[in-house]
Protein backbone atom coordinates (compact mmCIF):
# COMPACT_ATOMS: atom_id res chain seq x y z
CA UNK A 1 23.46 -54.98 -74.58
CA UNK A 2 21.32 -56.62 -77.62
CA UNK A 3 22.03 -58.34 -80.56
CA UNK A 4 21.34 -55.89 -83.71
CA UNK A 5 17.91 -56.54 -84.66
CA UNK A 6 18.41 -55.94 -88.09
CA UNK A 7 20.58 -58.86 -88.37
CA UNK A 8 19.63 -61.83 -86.04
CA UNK A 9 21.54 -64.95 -85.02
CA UNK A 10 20.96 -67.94 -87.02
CA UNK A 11 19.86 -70.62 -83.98
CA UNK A 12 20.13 -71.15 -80.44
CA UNK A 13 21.59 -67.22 -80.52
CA UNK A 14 24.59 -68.22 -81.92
CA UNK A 15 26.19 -67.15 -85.13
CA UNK A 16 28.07 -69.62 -87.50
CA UNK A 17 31.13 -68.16 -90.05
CA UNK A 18 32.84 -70.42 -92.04
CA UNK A 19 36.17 -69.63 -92.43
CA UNK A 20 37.12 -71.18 -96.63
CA UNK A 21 40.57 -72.16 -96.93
CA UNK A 22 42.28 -72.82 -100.15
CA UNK A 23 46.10 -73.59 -101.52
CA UNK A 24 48.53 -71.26 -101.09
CA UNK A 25 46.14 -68.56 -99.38
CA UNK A 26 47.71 -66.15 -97.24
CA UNK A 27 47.99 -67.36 -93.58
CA UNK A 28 47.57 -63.79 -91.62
CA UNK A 29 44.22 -63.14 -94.41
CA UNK A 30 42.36 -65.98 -92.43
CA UNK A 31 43.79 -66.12 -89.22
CA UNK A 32 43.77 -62.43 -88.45
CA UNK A 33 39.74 -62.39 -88.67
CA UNK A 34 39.81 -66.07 -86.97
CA UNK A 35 41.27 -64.38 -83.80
CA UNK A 36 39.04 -61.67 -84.04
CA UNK A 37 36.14 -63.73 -83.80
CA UNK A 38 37.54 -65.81 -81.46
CA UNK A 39 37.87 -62.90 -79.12
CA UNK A 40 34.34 -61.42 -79.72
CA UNK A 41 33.23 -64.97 -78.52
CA UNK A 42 35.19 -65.48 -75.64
CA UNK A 43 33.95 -61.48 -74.56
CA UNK A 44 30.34 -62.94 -75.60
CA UNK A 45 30.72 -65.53 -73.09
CA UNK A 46 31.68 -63.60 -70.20
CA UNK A 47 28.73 -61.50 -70.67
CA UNK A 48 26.54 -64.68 -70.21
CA UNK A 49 25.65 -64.46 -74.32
CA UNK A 50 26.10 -66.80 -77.31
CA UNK A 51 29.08 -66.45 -79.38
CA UNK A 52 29.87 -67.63 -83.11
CA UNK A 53 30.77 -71.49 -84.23
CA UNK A 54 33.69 -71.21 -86.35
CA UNK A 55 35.08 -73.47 -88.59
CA UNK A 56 37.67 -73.90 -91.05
CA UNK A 57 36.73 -75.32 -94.10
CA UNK A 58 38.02 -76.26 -97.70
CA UNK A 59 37.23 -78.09 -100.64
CA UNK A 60 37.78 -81.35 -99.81
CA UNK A 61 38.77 -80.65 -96.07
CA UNK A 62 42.30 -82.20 -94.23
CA UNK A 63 45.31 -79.96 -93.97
CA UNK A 64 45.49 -76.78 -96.24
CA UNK A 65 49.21 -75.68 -96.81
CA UNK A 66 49.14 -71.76 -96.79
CA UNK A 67 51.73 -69.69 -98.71
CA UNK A 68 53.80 -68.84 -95.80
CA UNK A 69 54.34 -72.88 -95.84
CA UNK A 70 51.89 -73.70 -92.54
CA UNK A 71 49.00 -76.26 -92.84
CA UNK A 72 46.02 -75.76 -91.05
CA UNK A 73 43.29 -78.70 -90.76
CA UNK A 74 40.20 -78.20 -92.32
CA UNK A 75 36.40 -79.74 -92.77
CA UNK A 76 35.11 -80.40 -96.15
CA UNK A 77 32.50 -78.09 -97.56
CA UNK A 78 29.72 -80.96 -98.09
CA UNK A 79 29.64 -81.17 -94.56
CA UNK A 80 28.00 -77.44 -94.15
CA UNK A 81 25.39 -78.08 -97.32
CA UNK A 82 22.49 -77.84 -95.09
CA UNK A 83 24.11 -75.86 -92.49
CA UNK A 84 22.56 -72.02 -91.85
CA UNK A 85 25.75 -70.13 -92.31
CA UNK A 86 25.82 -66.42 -90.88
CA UNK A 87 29.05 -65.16 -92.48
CA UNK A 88 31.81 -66.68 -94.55
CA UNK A 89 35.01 -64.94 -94.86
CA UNK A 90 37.70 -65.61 -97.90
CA UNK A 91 40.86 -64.77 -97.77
CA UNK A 92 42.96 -64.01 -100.63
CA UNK A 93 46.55 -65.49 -102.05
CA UNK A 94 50.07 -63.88 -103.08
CA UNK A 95 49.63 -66.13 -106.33
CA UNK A 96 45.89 -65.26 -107.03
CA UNK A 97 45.75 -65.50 -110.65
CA UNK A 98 46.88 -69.27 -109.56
CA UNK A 99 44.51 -69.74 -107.11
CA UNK A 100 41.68 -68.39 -109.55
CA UNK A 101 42.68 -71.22 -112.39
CA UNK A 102 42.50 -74.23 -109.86
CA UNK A 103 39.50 -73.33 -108.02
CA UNK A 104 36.74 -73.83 -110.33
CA UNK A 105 34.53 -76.32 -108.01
CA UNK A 106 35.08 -73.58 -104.52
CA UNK A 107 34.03 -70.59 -107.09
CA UNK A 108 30.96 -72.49 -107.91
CA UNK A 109 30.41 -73.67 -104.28
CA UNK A 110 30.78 -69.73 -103.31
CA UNK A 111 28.11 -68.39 -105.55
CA UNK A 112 25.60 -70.80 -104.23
CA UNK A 113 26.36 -70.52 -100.62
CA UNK A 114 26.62 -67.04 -100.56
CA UNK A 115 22.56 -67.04 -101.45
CA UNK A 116 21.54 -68.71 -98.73
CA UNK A 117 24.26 -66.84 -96.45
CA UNK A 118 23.65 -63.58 -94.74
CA UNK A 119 26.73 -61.77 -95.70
CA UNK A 120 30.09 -62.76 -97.22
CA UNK A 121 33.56 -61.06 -96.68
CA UNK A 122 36.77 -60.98 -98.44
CA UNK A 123 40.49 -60.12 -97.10
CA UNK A 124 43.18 -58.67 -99.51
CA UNK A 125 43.03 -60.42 -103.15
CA UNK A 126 40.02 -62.62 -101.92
CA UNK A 127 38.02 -60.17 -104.09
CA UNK A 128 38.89 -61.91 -107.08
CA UNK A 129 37.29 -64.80 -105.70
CA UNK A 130 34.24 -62.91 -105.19
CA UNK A 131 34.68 -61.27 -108.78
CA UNK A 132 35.28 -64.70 -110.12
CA UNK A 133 32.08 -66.13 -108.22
CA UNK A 134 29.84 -63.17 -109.53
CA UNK A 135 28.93 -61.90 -106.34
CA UNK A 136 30.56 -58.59 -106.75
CA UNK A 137 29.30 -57.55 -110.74
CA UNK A 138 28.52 -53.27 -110.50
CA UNK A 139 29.23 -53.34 -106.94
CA UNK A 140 31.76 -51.17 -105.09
CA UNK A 141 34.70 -53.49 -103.79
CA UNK A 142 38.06 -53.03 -102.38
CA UNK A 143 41.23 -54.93 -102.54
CA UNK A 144 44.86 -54.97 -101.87
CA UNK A 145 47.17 -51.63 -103.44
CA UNK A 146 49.14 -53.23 -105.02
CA UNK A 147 46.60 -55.48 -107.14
CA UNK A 148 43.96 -52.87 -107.91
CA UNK A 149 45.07 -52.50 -111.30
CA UNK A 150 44.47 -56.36 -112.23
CA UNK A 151 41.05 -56.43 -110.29
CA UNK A 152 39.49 -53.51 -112.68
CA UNK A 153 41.44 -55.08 -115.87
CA UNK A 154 39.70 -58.51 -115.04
CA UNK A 155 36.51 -57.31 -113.76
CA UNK A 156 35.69 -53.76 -115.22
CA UNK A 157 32.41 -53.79 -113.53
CA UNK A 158 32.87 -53.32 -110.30
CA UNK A 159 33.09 -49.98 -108.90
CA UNK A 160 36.69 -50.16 -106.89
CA UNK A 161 37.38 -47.99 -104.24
CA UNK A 162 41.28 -47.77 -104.75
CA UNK A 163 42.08 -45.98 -101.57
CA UNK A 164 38.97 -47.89 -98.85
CA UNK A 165 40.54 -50.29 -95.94
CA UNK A 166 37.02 -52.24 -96.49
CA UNK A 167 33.89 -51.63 -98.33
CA UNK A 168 30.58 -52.86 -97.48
CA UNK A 169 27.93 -53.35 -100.30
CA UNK A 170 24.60 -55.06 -99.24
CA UNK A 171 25.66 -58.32 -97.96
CA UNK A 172 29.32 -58.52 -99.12
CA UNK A 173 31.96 -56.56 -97.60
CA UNK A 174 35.32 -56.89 -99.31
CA UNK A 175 39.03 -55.88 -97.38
CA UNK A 176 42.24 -54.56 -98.47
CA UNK A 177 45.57 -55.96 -97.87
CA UNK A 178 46.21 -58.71 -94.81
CA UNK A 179 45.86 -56.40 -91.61
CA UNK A 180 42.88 -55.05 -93.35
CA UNK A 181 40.66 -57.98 -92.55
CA UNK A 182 40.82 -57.60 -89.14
CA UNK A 183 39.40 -53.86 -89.40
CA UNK A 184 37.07 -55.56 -91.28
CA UNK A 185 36.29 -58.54 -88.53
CA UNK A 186 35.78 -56.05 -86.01
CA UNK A 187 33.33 -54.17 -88.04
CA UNK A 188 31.45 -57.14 -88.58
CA UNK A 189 31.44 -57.81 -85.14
CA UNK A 190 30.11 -54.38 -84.26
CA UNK A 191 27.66 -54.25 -86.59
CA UNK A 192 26.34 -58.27 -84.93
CA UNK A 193 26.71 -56.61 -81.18
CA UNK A 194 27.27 -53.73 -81.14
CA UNK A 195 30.89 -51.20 -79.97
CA UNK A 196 31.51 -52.23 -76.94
CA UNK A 197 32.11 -56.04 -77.85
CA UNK A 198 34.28 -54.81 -80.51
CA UNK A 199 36.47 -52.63 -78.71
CA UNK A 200 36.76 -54.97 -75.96
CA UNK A 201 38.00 -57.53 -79.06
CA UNK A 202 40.08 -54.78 -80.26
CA UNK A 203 41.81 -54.22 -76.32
CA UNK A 204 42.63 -57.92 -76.16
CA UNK A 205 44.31 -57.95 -79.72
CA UNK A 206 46.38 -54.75 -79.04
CA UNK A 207 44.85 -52.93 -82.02
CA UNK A 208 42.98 -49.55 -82.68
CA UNK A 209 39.58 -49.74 -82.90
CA UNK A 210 38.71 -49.12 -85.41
CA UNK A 211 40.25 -47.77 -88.59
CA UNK A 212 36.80 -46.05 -90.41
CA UNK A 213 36.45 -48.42 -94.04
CA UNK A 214 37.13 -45.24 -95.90
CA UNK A 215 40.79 -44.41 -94.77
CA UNK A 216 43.44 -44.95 -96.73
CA UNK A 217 45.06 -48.26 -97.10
CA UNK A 218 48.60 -47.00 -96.46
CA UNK A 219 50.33 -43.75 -95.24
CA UNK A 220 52.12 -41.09 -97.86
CA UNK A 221 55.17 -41.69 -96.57
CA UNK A 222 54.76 -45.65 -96.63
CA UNK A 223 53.47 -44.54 -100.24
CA UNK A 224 56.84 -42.79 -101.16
CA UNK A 225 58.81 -45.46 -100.51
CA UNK A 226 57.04 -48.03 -102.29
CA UNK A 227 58.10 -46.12 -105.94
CA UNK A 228 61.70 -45.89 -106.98
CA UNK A 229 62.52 -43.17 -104.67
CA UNK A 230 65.07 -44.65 -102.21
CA UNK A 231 67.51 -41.61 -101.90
CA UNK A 232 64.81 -39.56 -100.50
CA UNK A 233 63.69 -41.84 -97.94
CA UNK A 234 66.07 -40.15 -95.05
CA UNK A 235 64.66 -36.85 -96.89
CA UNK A 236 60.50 -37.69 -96.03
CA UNK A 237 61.40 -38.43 -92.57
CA UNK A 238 63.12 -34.81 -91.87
CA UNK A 239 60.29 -33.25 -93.71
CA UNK A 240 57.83 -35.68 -91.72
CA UNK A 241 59.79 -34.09 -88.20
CA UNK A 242 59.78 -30.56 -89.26
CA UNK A 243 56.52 -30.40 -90.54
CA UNK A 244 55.86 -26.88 -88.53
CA UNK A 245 58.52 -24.69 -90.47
CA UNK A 246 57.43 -22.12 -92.66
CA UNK A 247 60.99 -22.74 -94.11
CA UNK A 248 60.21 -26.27 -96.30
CA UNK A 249 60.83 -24.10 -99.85
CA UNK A 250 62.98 -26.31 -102.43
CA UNK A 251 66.03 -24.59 -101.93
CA UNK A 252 66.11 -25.78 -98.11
CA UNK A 253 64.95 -29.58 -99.36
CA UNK A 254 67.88 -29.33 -102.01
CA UNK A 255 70.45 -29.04 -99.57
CA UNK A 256 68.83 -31.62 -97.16
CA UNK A 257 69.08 -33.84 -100.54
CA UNK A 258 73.06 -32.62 -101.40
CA UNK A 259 71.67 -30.94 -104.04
CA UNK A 260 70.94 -27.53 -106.81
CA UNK A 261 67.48 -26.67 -106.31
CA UNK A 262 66.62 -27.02 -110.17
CA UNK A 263 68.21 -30.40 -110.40
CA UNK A 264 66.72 -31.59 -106.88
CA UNK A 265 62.98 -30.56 -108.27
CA UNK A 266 63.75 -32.09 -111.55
CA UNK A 267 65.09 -35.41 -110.00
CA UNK A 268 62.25 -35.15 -107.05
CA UNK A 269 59.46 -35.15 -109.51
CA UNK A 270 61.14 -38.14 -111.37
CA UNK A 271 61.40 -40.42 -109.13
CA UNK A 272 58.36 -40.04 -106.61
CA UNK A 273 55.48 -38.29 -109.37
CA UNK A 274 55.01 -35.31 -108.06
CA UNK A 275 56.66 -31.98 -106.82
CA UNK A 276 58.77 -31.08 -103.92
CA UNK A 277 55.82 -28.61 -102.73
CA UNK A 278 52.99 -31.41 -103.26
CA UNK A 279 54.89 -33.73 -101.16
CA UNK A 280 55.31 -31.43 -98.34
CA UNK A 281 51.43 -30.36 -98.61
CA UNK A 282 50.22 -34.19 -98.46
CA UNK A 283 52.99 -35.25 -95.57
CA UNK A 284 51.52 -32.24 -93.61
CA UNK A 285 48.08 -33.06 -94.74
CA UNK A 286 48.55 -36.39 -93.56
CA UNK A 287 49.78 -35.27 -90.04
CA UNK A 288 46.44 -32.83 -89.77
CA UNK A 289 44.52 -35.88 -90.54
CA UNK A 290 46.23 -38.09 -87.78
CA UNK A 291 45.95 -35.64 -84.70
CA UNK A 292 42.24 -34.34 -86.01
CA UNK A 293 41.62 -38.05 -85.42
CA UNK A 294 43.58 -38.71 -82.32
CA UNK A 295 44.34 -35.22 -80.04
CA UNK A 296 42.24 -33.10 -78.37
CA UNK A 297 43.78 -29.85 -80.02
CA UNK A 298 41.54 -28.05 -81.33
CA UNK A 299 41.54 -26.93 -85.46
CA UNK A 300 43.12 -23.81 -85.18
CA UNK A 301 46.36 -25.45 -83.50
CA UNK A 302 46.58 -28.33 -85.64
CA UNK A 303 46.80 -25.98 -88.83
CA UNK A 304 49.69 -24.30 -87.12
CA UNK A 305 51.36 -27.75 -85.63
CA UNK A 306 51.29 -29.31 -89.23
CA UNK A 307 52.66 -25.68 -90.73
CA UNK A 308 49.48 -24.93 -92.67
CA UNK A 309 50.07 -21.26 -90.74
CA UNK A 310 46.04 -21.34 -89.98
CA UNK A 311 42.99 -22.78 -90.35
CA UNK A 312 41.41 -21.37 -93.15
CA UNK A 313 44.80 -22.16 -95.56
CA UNK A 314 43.98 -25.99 -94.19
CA UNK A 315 40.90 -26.09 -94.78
CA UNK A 316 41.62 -25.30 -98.20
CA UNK A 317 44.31 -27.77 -98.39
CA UNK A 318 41.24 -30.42 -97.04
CA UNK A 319 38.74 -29.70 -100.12
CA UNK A 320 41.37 -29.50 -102.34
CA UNK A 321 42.30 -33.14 -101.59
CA UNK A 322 39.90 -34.65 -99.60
CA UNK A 323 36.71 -32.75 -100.45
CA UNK A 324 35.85 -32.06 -97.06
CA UNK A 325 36.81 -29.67 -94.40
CA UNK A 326 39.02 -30.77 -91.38
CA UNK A 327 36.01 -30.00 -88.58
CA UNK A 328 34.02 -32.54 -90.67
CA UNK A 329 36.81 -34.78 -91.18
CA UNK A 330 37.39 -35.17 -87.31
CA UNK A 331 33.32 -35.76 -86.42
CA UNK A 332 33.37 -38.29 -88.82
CA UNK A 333 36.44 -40.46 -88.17
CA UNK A 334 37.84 -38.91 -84.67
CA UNK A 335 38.21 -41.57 -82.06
């Protein structure tokens, strides 16, 4: 196993990724790609190679309180001005439109480092920082759901990908929300050496390796219960388990619910945005898209599993949503 040619270490074989901690940040959005890292260079070792030099840094270094209320040490930044930095990672805050006023002096430090850095990552609302830095102006970015709307009202010109777990664009690669950067870690560290460092990173942590940059951030039935839809929560999770009966119509999901049919579909399409039917075709479309990735079934039985009846009515349901067909979906993100 070699390094990636394309991208070679910055001395002695070893990699350096600064880690920029700021006031109220959120503790998992630096420590999750921290410990990924940290893995990859303990896995490095074994293998006789060089790992990556990590280290924590802030503005004026000494203990960073987090929002979660820990404080983790830090170096100051003027101690890596003449350092060769591979990779610097930012993580994002709950309170980032606070973090963004007070941080005028680590935005400016940011947009010069990044020049002389080969690429530059962001977890969750870190984007902003980015944004706010200029490192991200008509380039494709993600960021946390829930703050997508603020990122395009503050910075129209990047191209956001609403839906992407982590986007990379040239030399910055930007995350969605907290678990999200360490997808993104590990696909940093695959891209620096390669699959079978990552996934031996991704055995040690206990996590899947690796959720493809383009999948969603979060499931439809996580989605459902995120709007004011409480008192069809128990409903989802019968439809989720019975996902193979050609019997979900919206007279059978009424009386699930207690209720008339025309006052369940009216209520339904209140509270969670869209019909009774569409929410059945996405919870089954979700399914398809979890065992395409994951079984060994073939197409054919995972059409009639998820209750799509066959394969050509799912593939139909694929295009329709997803603009590509489940056989194409599966070579490009099966496991």
């Amino acid at each position: 196993m070699t390094d990636n040619p394309e991208f070679p270490p910055t001395s002695g074989g070893q990699r350096t990724v600064l880690f920029v901690a700021f006031p109220d940040m959120g503790l998992l959005d630096l420590t999750g790609p921290q410990t990924v890292f940290w893995a990859a260079s303990k896995a490095l070792a074994e293998r006789g190679g060089p790992g990556y030099i990590r280290h924590t840094v802030s503005l004026d270094g000494g203990l960073v309180r987090t929002a979660e209320g820990v404080a983790l040490q830090t170096s100051p930044l003027a101690a890596f001005t003449r350092v060769k930095v591979d990779t610097l990672v930012v993580p994002g805050s709950p309170n980032i439109e606070q973090a963004l006023a007070r941080s005028g002096q680590l935005l400016e430090w940011l947009r010069l480092k990044a020049k002389s850095t080969r690429r530059t990552a962001s977890v969750c609302s870190g984007t902003f920082l980015l944004a706010q830095a200029g490192l991200l102006h008509g380039k494709r970015a993600a960021t946390h759901w829930a703050m997508c709307d603020l990122l395009r009202e503050r910075f129209p010109s990047i191209k956001l990908d609403r839906d992407a777990l982590f986007v990379r664009e040239d030399s910055v690669w930007t995350s969605a929300g907290v678990s999200a950067g360490i997808d993104l870690a590990l696909a940093l560290v695959e891209a620096d050496h390669g699959h079978d460092i990552a996934m031996k990173v991704a055995r040690e942590l206990v996590v899947f390796l690796k959720r493809p940059g383009a999948q969603s951030q979060f499931s439809e039935l996580l989605r459902s219960q995120t709007k004011d839809s409480a008192a069809f929560d128990e409903l989802h999770l019968w439809i989720s388990d019975n996902l193979g009966s050609d019997n979900l119509t919206v007279e059978t999901l009424a009386a699930r619910a207690s209720m008339s049919p025309r006052n369940f579909a009216r209520v339904y399409k209140q509270k969670t945005g869209r019909t009774p039917a569409k929410a059945v075709e996405i919870l089954r479309l979700e399914a398809a898209k979890r065992m395409l990735e994951e079984s060994k079934r073939n197409v054919d039985q995972i059409a009639r599993v998820c209750g799509f009846g066959n394969e050509e009515r799912m593939r139909v349901t694929f295009q329709r949503n997803l603009s590509i067909s489940p056989r194409d979906y599966r070579k490009r993100f099966a496991t």
